[in-house]
Protein backbone atom coordinates (compact mmCIF):
# COMPACT_ATOMS: atom_id res chain seq x y z
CA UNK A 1 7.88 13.43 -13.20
CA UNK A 2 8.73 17.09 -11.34
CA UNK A 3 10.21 18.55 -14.49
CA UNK A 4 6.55 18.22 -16.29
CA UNK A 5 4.35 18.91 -13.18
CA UNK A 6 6.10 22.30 -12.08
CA UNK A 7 3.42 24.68 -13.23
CA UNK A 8 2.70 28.27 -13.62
CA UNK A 9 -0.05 29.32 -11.57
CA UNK A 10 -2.74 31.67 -12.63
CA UNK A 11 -3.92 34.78 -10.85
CA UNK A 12 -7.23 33.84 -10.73
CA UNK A 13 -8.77 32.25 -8.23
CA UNK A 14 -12.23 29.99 -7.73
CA UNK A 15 -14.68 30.46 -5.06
CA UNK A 16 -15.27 27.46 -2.83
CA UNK A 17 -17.59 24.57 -4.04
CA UNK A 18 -21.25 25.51 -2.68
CA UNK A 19 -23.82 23.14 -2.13
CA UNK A 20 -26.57 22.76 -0.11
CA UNK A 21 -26.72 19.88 2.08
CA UNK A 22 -30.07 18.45 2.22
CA UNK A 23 -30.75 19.14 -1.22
CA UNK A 24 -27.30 17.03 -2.15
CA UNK A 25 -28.46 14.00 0.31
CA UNK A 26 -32.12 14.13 -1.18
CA UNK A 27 -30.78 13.89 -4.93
CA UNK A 28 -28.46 10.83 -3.19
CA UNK A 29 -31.85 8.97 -1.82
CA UNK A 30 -34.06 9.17 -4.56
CA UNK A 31 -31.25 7.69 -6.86
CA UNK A 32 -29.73 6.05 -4.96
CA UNK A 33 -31.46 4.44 -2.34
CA UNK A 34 -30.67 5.43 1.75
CA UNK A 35 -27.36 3.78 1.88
CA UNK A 36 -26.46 7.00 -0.21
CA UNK A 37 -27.66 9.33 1.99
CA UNK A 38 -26.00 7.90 4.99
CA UNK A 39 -22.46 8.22 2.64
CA UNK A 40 -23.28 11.86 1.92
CA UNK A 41 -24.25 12.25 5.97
CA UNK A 42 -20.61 10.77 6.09
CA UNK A 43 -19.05 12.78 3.71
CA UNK A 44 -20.16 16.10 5.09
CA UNK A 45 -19.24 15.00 8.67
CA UNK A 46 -16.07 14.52 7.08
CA UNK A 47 -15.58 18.30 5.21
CA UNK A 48 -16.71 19.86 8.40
CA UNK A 49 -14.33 17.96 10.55
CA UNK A 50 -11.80 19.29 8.18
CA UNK A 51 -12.92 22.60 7.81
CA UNK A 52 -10.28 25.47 9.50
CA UNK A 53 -7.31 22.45 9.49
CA UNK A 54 -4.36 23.43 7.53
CA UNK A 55 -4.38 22.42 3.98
CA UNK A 56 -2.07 19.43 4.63
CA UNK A 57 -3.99 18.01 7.26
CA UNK A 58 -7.44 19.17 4.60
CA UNK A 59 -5.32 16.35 2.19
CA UNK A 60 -4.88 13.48 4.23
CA UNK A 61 -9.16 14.18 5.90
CA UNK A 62 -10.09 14.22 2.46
CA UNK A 63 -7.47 11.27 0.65
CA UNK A 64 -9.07 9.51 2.86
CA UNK A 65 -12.19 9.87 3.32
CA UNK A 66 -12.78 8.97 -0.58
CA UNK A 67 -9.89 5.58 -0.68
CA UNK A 68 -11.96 4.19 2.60
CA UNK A 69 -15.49 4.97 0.64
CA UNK A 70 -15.54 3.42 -2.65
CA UNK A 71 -14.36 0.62 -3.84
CA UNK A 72 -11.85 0.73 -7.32
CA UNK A 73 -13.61 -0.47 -10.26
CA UNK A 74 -13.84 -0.15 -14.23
CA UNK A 75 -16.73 2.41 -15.55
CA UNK A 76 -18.06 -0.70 -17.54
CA UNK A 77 -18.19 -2.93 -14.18
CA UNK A 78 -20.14 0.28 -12.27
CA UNK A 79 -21.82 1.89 -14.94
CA UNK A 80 -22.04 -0.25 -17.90
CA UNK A 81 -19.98 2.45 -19.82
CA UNK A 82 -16.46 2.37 -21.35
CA UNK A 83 -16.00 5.51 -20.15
CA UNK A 84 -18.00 7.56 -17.11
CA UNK A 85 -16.98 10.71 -15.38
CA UNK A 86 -19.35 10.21 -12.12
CA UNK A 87 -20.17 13.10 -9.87
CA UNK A 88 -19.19 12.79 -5.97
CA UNK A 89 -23.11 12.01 -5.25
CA UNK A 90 -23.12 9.08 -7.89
CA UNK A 91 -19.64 7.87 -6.36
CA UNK A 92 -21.18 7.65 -3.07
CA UNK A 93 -24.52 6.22 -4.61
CA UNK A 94 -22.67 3.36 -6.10
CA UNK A 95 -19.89 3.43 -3.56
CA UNK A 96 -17.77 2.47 -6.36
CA UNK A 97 -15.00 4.65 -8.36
CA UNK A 98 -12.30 4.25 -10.87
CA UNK A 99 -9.64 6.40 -11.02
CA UNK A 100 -11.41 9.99 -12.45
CA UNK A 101 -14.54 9.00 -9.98
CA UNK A 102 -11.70 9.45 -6.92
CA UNK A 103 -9.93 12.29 -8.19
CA UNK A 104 -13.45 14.60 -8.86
CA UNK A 105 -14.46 13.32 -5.19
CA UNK A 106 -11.05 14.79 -3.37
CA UNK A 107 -10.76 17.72 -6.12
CA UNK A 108 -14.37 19.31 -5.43
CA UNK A 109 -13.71 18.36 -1.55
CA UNK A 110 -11.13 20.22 -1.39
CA UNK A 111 -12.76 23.20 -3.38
CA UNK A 112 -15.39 23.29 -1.00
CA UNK A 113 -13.12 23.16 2.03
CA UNK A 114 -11.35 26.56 0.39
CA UNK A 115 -8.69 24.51 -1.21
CA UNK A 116 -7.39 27.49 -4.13
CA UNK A 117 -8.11 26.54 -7.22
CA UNK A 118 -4.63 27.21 -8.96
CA UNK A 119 -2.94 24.93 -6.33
CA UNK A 120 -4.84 21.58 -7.67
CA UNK A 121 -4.41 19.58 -11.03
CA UNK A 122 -6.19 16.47 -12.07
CA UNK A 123 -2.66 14.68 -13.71
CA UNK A 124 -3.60 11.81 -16.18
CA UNK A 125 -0.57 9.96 -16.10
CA UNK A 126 0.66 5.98 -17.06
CA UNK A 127 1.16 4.19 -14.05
CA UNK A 128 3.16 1.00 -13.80
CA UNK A 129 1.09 -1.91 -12.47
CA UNK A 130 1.87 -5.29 -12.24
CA UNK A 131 4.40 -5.16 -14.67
CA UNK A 132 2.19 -3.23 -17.00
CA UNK A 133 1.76 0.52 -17.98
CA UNK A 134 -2.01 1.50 -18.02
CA UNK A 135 -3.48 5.30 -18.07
CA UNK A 136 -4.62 6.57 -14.55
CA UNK A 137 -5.80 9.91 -13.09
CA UNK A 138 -4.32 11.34 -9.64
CA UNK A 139 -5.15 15.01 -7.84
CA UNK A 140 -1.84 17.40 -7.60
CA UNK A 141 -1.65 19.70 -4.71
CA UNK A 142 0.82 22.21 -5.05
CA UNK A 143 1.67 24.08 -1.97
CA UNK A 144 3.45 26.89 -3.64
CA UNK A 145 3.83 27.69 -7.52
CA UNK A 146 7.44 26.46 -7.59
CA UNK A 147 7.30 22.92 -5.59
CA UNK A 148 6.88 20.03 -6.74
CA UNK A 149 3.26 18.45 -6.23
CA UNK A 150 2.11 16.13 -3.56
CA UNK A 151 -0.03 13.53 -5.11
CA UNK A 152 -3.41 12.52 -4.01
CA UNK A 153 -3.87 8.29 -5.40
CA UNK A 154 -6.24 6.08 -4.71
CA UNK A 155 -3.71 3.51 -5.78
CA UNK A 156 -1.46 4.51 -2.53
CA UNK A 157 -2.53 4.73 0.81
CA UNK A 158 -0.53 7.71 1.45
CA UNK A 159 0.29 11.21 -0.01
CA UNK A 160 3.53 11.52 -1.45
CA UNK A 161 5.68 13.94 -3.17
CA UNK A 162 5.97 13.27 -7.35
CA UNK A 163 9.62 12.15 -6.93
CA UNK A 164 8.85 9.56 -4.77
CA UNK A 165 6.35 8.37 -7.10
CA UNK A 166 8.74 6.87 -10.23
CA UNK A 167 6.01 4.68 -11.07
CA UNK A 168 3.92 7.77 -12.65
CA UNK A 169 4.93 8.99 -15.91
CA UNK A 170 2.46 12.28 -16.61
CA UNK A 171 0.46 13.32 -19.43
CA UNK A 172 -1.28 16.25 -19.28
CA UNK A 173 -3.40 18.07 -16.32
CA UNK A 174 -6.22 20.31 -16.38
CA UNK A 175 -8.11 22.09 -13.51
CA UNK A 176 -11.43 24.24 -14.24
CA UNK A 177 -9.03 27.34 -15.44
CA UNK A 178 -7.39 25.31 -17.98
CA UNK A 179 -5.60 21.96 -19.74
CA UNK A 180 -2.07 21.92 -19.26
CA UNK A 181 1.51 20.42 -21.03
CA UNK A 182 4.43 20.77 -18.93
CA UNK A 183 4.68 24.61 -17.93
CA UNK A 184 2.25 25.75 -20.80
CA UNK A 185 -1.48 26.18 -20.95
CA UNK A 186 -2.21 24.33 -23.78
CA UNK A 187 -6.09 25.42 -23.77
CA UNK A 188 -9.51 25.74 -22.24
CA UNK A 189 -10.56 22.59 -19.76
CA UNK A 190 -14.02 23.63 -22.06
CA UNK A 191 -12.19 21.53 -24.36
CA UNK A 192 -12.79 18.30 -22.48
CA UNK A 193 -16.35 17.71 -22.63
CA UNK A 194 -16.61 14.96 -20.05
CA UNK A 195 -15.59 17.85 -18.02
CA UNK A 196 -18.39 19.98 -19.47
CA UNK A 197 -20.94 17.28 -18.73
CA UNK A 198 -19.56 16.45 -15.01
CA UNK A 199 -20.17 20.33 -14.14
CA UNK A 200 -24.12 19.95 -15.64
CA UNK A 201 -24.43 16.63 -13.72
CA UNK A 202 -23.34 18.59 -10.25
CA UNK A 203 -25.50 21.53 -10.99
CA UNK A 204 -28.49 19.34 -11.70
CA UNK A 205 -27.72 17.88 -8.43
CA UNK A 206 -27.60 21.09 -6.12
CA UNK A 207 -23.77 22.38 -6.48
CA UNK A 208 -22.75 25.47 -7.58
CA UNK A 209 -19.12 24.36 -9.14
């Protein structure tokens, strides 16, 4: 799994997440219902508690923050949809995620927390489960452009190093400066357009992504 995930970072870098607070927890009420605005009170309790920590300690607040606050289900179970990219408000609205749903909650967490950019990957990958191989999403922190990643799953309790992960076999990843194959950008993440339409969901909302 290292050999793939070992990526060139970008010069660029992408200002923090920005959202208002209220407006985020109002949007989560009148959807939602007040159970959702008590999870977004919870959420930003947790970003502020991990706001000036080191980025390591910013990856285990947020890992698990997001495992301990939705519960892993299928898009068609929560959403009645084969497929669903939900936004961290609708996550905490339904308290239910599948795999994507946790990755964009700990992703744009991180962002917000001042987490650069070109250090994170969403990795789709084919994990081995019960015997079986089915596609799943995990977040890739890199902590410098050479290392291997550290990998954010809702599927483990704890972050661990890609080598000590055999069961993941990776894909592709993509981040908001681009969709990547091995050590080459392979294009724009404009490409994806459940990407396209998670960023018009969260602006509609109150971020600024």
């Amino acid at each position: 799994m290292i050999a793939l995930l070992v990526l060139v970072w970008l010069p660029l870098s992408v200002p923090a997440l920005q959202f208002e607070a209220s407006k985020i927890r109002q949007t989560a009420v009148s959807r939602f219902g007040a159970r959702a605005g008590n999870a977004v009170d919870r959420w930003i309790v947790n970003l502020d508690s991990a706001r000036g920590q080191s980025e390591r300690r910013q990856l285990d607040v947020v890992n698990d923050f997001w495992n301990a606050n939705a519960m892993a289900g299928e898009d068609i179970h929560i959403w009645g949809q084969l497929d669903y990219w939900a936004t961290p408000i609708e996550t905490l609205g339904k308290m239910a995620a599948d795999c994507e749903d946790f990755v964009i909650g700990k992703y744009f967490s991180l962002l917000h927390l001042g987490v650069p950019n070109e250090k994170l990957r969403l990795i789709y990958v084919r994990a081995q489960v019960g015997g079986q191989s089915i596609a799943h999403m995990v977040l890739g922190y890199y902590p410098t452009p050479q290392s291997e990643p550290l990998l954010l799953d809702n599927l483990s309790g704890s972050i661990r190093p890609a080598s000590q992960r055999p069961d993941l076999t990776p894909v592709f990843s993509f981040n908001s400066q681009g969709v990547y194959v091995g050590n080459a950008q392979k294009g724009s993440v404009d490409s994806i357009s459940r990407w396209r339409g998670l960023l018009e969901k969260m602006r509609k909302e109150g971020f600024v992504p």
